[in-house]
N, C-alpha and C. Protein backbone atom coordinates (compact mmCIF):
# COMPACT_ATOMS: atom_id res chain seq x y z
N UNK A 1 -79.16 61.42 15.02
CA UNK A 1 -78.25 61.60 16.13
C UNK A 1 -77.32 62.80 15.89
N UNK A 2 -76.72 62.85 14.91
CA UNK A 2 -75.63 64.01 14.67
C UNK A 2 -76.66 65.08 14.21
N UNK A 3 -77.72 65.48 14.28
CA UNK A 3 -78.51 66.70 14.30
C UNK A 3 -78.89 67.36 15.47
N UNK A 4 -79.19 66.09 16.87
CA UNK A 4 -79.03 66.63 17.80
C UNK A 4 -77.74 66.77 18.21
N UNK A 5 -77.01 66.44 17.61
CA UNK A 5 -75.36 66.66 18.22
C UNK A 5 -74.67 68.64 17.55
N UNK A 6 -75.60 68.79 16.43
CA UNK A 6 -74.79 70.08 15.97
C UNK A 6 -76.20 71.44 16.67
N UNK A 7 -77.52 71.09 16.88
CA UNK A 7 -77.99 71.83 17.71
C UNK A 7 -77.70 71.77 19.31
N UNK A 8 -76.71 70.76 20.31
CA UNK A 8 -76.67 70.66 21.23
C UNK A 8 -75.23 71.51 21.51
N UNK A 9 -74.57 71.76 20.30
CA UNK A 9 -73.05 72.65 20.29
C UNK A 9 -73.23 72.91 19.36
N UNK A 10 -72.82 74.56 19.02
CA UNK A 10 -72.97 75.32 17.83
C UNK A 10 -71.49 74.87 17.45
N UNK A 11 -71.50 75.97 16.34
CA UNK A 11 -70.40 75.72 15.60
C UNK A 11 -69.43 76.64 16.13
N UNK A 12 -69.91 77.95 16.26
CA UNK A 12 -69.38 79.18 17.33
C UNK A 12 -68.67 78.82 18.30
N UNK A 13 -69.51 78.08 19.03
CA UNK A 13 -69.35 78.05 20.72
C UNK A 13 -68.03 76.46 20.49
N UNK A 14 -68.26 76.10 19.46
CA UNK A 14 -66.87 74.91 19.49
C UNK A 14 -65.54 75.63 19.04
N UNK A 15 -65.83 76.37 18.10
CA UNK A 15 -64.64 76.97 17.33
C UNK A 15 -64.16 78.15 18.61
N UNK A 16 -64.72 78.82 19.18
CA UNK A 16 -64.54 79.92 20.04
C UNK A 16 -63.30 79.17 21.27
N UNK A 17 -64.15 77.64 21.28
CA UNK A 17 -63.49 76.65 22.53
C UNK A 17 -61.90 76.74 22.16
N UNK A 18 -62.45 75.99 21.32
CA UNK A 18 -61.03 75.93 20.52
C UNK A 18 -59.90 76.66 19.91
N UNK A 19 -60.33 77.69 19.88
CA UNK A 19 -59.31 78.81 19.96
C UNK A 19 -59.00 79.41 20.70
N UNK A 20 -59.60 79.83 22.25
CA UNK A 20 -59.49 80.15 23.45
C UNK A 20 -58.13 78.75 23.79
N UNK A 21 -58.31 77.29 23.74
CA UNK A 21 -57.59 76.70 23.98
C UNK A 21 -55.95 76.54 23.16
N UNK A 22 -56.39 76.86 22.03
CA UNK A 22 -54.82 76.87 21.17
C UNK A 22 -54.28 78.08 21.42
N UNK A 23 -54.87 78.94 21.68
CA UNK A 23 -54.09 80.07 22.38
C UNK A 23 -53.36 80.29 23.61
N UNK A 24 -54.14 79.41 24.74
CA UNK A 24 -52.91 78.62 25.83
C UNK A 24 -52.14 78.10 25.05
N UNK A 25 -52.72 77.13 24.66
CA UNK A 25 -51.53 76.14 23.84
C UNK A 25 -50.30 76.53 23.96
N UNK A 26 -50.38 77.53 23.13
CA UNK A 26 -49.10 78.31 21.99
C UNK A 26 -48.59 78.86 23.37
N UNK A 27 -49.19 79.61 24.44
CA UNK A 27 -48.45 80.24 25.97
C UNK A 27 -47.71 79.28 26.47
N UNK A 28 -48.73 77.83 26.70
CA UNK A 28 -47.63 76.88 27.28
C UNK A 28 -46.63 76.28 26.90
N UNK A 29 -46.82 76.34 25.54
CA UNK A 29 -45.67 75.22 24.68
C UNK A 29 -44.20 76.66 24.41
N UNK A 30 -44.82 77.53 24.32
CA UNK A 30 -43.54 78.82 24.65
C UNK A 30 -43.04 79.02 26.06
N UNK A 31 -44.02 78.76 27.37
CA UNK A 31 -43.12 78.13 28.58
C UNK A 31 -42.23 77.37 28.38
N UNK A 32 -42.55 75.64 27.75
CA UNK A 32 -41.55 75.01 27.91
C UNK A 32 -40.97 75.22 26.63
N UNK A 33 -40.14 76.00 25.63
CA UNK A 33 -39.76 76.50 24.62
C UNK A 33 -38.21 77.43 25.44
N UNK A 34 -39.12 78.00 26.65
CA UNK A 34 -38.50 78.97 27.52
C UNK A 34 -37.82 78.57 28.16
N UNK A 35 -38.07 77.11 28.69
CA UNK A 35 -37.59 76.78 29.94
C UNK A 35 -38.40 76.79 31.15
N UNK A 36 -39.03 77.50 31.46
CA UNK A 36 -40.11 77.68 32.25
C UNK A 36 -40.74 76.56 32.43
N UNK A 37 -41.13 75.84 31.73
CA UNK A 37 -42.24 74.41 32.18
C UNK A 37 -41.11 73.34 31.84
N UNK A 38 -40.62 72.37 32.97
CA UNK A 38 -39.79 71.53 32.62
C UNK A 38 -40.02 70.83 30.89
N UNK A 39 -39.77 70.02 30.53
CA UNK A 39 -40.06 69.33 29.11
C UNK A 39 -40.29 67.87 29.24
N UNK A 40 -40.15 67.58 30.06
CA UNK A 40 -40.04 66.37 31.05
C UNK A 40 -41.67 65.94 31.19
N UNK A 41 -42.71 67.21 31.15
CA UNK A 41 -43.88 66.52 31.79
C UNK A 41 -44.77 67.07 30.03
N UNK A 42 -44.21 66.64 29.35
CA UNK A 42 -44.93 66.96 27.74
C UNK A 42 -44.48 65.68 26.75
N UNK A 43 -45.28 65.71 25.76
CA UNK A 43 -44.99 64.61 24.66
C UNK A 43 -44.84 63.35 25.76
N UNK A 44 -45.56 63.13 26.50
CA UNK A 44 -45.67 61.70 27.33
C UNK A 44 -44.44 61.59 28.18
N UNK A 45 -43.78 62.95 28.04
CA UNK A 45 -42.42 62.47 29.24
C UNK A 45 -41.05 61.56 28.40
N UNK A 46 -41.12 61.47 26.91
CA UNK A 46 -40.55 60.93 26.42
C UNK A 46 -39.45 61.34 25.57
N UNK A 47 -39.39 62.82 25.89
CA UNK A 47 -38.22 63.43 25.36
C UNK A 47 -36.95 63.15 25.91
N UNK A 48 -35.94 63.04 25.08
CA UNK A 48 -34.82 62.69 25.44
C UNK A 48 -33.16 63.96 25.96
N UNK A 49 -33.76 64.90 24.94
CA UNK A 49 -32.96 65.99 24.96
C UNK A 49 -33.65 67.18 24.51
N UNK A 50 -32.91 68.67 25.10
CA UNK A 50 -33.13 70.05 24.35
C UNK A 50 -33.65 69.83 23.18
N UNK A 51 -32.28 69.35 22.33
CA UNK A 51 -32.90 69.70 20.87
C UNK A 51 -34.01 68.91 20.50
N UNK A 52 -34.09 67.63 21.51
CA UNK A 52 -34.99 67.05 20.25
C UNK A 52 -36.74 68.00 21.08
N UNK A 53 -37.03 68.33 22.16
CA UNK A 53 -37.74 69.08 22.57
C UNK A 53 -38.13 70.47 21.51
N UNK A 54 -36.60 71.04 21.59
CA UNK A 54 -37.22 72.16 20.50
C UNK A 54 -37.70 71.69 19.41
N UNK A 55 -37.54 70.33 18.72
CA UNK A 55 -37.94 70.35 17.34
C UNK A 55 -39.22 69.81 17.56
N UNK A 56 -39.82 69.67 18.74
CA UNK A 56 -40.85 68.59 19.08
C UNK A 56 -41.66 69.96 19.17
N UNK A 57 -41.14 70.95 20.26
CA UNK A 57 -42.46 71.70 20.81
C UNK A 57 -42.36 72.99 19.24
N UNK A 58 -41.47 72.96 18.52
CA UNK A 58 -41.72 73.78 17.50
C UNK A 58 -42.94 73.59 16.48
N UNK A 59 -42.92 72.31 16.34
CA UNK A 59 -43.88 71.18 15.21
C UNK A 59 -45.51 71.78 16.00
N UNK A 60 -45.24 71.61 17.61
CA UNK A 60 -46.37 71.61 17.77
C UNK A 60 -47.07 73.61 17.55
N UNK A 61 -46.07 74.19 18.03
CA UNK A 61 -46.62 76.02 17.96
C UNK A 61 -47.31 75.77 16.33
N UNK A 62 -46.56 75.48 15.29
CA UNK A 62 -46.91 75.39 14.17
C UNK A 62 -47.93 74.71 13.62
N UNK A 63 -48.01 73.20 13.86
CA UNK A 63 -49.60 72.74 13.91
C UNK A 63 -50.52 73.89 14.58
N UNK A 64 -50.63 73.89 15.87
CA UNK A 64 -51.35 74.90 16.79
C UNK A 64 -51.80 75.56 16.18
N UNK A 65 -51.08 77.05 15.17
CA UNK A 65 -51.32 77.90 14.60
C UNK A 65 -51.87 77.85 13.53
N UNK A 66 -51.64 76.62 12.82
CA UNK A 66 -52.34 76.36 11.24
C UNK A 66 -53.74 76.01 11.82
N UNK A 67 -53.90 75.31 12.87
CA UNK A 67 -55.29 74.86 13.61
C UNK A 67 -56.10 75.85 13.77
N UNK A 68 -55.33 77.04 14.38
CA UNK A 68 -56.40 77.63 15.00
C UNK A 68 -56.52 79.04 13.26
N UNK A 69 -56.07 78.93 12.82
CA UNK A 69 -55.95 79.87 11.47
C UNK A 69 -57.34 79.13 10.81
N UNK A 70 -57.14 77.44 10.36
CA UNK A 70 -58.56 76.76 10.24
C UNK A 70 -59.86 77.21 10.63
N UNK A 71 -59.83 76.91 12.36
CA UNK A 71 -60.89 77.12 12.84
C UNK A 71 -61.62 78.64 13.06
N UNK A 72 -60.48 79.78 12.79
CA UNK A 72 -61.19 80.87 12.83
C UNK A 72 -61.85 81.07 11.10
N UNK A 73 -61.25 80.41 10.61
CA UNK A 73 -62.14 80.55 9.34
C UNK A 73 -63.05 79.91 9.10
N UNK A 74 -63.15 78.72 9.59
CA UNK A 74 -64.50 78.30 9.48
C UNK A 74 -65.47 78.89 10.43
N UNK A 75 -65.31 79.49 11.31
CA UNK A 75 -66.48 80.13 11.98
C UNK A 75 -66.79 81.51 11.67
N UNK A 76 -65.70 81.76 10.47
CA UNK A 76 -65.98 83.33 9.88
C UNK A 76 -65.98 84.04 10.51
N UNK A 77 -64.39 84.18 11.47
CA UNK A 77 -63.83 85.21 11.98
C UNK A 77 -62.74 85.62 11.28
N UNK A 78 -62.27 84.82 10.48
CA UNK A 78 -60.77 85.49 9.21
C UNK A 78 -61.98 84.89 7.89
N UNK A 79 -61.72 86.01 7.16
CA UNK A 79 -62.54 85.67 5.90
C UNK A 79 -61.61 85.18 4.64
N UNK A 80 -61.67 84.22 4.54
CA UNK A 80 -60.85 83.39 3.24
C UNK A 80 -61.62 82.55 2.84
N UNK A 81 -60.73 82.32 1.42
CA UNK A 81 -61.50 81.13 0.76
C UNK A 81 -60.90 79.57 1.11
N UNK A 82 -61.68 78.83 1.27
CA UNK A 82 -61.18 77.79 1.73
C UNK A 82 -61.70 76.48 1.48
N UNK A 83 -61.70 75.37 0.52
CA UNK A 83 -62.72 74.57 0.02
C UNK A 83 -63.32 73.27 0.79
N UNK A 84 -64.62 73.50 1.19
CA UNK A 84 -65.23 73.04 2.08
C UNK A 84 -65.17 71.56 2.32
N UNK A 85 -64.60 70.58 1.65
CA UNK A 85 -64.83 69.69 1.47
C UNK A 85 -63.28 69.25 2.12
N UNK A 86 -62.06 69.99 1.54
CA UNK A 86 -60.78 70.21 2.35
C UNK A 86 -60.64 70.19 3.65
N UNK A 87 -61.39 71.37 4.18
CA UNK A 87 -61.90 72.02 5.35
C UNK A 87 -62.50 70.85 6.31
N UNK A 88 -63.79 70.46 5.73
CA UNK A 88 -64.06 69.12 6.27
C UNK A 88 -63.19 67.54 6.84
N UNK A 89 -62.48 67.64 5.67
CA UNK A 89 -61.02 66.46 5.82
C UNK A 89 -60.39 66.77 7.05
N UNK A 90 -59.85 68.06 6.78
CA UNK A 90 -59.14 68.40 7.94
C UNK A 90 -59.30 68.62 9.25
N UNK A 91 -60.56 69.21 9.95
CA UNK A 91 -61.38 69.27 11.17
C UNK A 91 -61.32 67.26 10.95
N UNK A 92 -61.66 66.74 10.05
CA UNK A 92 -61.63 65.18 10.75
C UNK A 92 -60.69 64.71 10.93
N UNK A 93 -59.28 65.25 10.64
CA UNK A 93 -58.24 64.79 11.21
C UNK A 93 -57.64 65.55 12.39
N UNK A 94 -57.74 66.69 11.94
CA UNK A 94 -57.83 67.23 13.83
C UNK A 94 -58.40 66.59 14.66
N UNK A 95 -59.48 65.91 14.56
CA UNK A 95 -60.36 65.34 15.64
C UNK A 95 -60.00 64.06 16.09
N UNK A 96 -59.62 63.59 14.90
CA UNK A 96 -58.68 62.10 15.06
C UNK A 96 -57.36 62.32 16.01
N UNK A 97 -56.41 63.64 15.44
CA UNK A 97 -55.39 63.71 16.15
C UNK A 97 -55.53 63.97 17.65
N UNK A 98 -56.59 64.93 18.22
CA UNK A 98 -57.11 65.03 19.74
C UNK A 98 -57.45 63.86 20.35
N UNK A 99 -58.18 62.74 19.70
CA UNK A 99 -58.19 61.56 19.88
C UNK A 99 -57.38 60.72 20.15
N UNK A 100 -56.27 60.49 19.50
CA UNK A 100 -54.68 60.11 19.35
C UNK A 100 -54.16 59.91 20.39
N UNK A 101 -54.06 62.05 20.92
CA UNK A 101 -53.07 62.55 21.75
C UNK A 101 -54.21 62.21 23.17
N UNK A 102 -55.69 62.51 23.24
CA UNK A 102 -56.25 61.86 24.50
C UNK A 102 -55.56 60.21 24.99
N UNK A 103 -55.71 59.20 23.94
CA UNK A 103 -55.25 58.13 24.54
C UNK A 103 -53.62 58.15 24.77
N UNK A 104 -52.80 58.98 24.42
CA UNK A 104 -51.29 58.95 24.94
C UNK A 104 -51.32 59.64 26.06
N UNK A 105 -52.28 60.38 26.66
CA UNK A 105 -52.54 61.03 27.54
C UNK A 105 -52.55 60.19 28.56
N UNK A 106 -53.85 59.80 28.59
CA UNK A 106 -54.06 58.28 29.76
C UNK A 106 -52.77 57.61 29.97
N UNK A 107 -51.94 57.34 29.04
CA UNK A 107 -50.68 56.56 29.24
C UNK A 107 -49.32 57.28 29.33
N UNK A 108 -49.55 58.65 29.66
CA UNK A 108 -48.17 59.23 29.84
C UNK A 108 -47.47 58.96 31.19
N UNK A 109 -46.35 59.25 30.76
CA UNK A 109 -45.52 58.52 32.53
C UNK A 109 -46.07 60.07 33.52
N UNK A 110 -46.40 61.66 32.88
CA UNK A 110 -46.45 62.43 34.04
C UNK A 110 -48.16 62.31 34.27
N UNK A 111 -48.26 62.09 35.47
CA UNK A 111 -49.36 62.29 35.91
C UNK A 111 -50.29 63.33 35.86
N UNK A 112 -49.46 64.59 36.04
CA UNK A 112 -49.91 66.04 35.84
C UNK A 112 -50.65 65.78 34.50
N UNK A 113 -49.96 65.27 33.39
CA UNK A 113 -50.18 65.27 32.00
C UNK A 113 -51.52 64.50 31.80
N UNK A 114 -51.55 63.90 32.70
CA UNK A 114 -52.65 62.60 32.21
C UNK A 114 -53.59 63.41 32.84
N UNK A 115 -53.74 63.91 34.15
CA UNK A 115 -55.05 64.39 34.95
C UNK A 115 -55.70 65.96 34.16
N UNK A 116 -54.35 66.54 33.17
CA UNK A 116 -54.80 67.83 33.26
C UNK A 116 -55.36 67.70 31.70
N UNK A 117 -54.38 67.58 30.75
CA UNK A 117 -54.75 66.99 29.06
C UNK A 117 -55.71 66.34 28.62
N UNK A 118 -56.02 65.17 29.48
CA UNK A 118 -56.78 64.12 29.41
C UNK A 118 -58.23 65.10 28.66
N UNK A 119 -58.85 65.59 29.51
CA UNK A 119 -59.90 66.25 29.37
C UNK A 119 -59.72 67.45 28.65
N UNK A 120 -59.04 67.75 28.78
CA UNK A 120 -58.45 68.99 27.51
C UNK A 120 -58.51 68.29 25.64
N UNK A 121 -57.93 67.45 25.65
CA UNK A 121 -58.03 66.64 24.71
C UNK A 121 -59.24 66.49 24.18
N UNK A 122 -59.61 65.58 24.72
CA UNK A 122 -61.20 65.16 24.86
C UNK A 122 -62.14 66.21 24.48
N UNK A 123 -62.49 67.32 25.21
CA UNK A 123 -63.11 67.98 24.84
C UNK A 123 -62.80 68.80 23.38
N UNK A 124 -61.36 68.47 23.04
CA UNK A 124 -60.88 69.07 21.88
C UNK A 124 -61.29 68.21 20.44
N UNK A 125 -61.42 67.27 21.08
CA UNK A 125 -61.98 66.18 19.90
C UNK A 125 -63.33 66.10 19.29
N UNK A 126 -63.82 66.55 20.83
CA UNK A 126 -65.04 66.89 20.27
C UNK A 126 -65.66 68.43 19.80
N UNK A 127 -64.90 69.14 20.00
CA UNK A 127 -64.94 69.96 19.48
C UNK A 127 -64.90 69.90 17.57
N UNK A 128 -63.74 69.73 17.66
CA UNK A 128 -63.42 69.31 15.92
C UNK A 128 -64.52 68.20 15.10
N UNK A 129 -64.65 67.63 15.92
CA UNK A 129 -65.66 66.69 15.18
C UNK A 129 -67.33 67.64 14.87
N UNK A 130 -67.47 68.63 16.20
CA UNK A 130 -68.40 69.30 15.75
C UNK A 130 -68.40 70.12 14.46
N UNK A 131 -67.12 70.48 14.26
CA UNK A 131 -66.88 71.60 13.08
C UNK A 131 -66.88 70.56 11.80
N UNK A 132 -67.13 69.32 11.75
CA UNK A 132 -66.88 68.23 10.48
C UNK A 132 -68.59 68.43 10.41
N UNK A 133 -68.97 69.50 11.05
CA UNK A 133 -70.74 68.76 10.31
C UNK A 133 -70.95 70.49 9.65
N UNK A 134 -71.50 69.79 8.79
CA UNK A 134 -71.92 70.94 8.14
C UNK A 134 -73.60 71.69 8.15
């Protein structure tokens, strides 16, 4: 099963996904960083204040960026050393965490959040899980 799963999505065409997407990411989460995107319709609508927003959407630019720093190396677009077995751990917890954030998705109070993430997520999960096969 997971052989037709890594010839049915390359490794390219997941990692490419996925960095095309953390690169919004990082645009939108600097909207609402900005002000620009209320804060209200992120983290499930469960923010309480500014600050605790900035420390929320900061955590996330920074995950984001270590993510997508990952995934361009494993598809050998930044050339580093990086130990495969590490590498592996980590794409499976990325995949777990897309997983996570899909089901808080379904249950966020903004709707926007649930209709638009939902599947964003999702496909992000599976993405990462593709990059756990070697």
């Amino acid at each position: 099963m997971l052989e037709g799963f890594k010839t049915r999505i390359s490794e390219k065409t997941a990692g490419y996904f996925l960095l095309i997407l953390m690169a919004c990411t990082i645009v939108f989460h600097g909207f609402v960083l900005l002000g620009t995107v209320p804060y209200n319709i992120v983290w499930g609508g469960q923010l309480e204040s500014v600050e605790e927003m900035y420390m929320m959407e900061s955590v996330s630019i920074g995950l984001t960026l270590f993510m997508a720093w990952m995934v361009a190396v494993r598809i050998e677009v930044l050339h580093a050393k990086f130990p495969a077995l590490l590498s592996q751990f980590i794409f499976g917890g990325m995949a777990l965490l897309f997983l996570l954030n899909t089901i808080g998705n379904l249950f966020a109070v903004n709707s926007l959040e649930t209709l638009l993430f939902t599947p964003l997520t999702l496909l992000s999960t599976i993405a990462c899980f593709r990059l756990t096969l070697w």
